[in-house]
C-alpha atoms as a PDB file:
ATOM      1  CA  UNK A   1    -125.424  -9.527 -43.468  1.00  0.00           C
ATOM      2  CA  UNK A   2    -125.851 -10.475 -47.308  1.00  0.00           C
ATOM      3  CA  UNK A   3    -126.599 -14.551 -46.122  1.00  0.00           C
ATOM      4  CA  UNK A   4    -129.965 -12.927 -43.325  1.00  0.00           C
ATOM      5  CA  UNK A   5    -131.635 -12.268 -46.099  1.00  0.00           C
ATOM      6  CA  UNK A   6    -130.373 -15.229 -48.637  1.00  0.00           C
ATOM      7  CA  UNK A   7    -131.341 -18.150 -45.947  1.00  0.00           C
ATOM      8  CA  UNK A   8    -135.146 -17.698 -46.204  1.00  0.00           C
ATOM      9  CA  UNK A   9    -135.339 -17.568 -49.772  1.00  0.00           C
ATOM     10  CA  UNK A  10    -132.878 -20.251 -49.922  1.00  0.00           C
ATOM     11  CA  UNK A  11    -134.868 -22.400 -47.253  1.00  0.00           C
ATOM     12  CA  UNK A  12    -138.066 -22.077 -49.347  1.00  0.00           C
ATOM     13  CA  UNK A  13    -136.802 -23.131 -52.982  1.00  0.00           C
ATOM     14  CA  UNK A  14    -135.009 -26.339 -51.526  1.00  0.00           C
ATOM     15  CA  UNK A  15    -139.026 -27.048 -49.614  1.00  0.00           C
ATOM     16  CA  UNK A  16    -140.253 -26.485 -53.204  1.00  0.00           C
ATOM     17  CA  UNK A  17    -138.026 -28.444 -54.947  1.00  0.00           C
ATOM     18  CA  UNK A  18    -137.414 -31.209 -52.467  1.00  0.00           C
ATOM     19  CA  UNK A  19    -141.639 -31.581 -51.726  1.00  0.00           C
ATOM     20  CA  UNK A  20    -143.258 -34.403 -51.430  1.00  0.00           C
ATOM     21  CA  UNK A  21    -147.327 -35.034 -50.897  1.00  0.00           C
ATOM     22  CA  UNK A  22    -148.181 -34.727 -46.951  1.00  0.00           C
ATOM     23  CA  UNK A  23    -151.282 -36.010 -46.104  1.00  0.00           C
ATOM     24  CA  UNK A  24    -151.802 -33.835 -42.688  1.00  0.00           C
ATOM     25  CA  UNK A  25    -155.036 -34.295 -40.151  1.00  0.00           C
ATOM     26  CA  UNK A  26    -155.192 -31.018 -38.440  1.00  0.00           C
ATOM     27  CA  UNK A  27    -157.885 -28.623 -36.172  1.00  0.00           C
ATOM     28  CA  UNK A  28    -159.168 -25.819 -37.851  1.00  0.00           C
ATOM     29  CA  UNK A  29    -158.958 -22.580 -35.833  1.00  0.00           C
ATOM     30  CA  UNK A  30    -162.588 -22.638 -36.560  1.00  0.00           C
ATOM     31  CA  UNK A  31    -162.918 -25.972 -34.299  1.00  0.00           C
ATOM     32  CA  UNK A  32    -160.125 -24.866 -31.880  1.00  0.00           C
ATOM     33  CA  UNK A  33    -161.549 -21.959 -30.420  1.00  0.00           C
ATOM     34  CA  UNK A  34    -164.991 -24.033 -30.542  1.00  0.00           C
ATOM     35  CA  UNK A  35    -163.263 -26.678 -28.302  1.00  0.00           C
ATOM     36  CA  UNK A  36    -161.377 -24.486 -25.822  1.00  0.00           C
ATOM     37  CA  UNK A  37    -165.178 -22.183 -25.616  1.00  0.00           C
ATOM     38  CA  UNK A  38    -166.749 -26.060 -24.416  1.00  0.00           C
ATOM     39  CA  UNK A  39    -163.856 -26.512 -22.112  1.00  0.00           C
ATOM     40  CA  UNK A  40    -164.146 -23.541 -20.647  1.00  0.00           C
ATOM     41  CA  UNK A  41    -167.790 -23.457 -20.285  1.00  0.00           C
ATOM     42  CA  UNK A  42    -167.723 -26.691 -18.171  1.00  0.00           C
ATOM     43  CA  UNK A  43    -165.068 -25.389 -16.093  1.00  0.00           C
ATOM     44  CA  UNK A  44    -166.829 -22.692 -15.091  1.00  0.00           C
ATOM     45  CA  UNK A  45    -170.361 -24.340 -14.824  1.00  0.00           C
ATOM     46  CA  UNK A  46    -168.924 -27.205 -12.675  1.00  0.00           C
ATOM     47  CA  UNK A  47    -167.389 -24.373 -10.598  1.00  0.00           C
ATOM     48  CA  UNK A  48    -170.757 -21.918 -10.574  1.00  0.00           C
ATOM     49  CA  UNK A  49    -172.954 -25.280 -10.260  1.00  0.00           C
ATOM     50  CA  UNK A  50    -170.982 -27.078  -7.260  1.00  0.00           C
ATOM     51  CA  UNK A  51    -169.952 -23.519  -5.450  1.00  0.00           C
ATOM     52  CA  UNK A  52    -173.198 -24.057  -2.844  1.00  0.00           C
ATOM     53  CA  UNK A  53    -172.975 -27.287  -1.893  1.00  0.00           C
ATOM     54  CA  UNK A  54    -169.211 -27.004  -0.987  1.00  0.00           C
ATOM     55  CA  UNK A  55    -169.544 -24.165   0.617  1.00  0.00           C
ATOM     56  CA  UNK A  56    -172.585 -25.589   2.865  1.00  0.00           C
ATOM     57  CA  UNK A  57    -170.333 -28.533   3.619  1.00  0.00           C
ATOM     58  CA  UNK A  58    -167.570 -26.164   4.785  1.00  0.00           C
ATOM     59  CA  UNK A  59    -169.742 -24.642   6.952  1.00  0.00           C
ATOM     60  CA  UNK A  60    -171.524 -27.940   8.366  1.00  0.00           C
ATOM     61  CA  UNK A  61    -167.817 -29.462   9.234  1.00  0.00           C
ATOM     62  CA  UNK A  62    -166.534 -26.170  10.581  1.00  0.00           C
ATOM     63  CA  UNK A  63    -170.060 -25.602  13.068  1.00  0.00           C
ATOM     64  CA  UNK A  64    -169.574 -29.607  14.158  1.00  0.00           C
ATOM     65  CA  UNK A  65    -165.360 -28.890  14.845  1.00  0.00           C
ATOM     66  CA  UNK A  66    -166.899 -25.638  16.557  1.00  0.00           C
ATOM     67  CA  UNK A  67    -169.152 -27.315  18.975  1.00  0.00           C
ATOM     68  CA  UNK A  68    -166.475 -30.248  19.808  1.00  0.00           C
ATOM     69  CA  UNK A  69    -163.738 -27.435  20.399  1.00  0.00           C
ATOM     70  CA  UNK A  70    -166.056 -25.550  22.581  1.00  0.00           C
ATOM     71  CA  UNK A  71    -167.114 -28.890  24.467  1.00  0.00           C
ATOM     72  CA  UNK A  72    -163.910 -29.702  25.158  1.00  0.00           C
ATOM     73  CA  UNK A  73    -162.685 -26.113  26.864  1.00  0.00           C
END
């Protein structure tokens, strides 16, 4: 039980004393949520945007397999 609450403080002294300089290229949460809000805004445009015309081709295809199933009965 003692050694739970040892290990963390233990953990960060040897990162202090064993540091070294990191030079790190990160995404700010700022930019992050600014990305994923882009991504999901095409997404959903391209979705809003090409909803008509695929659903006007699903009906052109299903009236022309309509009229060749009734021609051939």
């Amino acid at each position: 039980m003692f050694y739970k609450k040892l290990f963390p403080l233990l953990i960060f002294n040897l990162l202090l004393i064993l540091r070294e300089d990191i030079f790190a290229q990160y995404i700010d949460p700022g930019t992050g949520s600014y990305l994923f809000q882009l991504i999901m805004a095409g997404v959903l445009a391209f979705i809003f945007f090409f909803r008509r015309p695929i659903m006007n081709l699903k009906l052109f295809f299903k009236k022309i397999l309509n009229k060749h199933n009734k021609l051939n009965e």
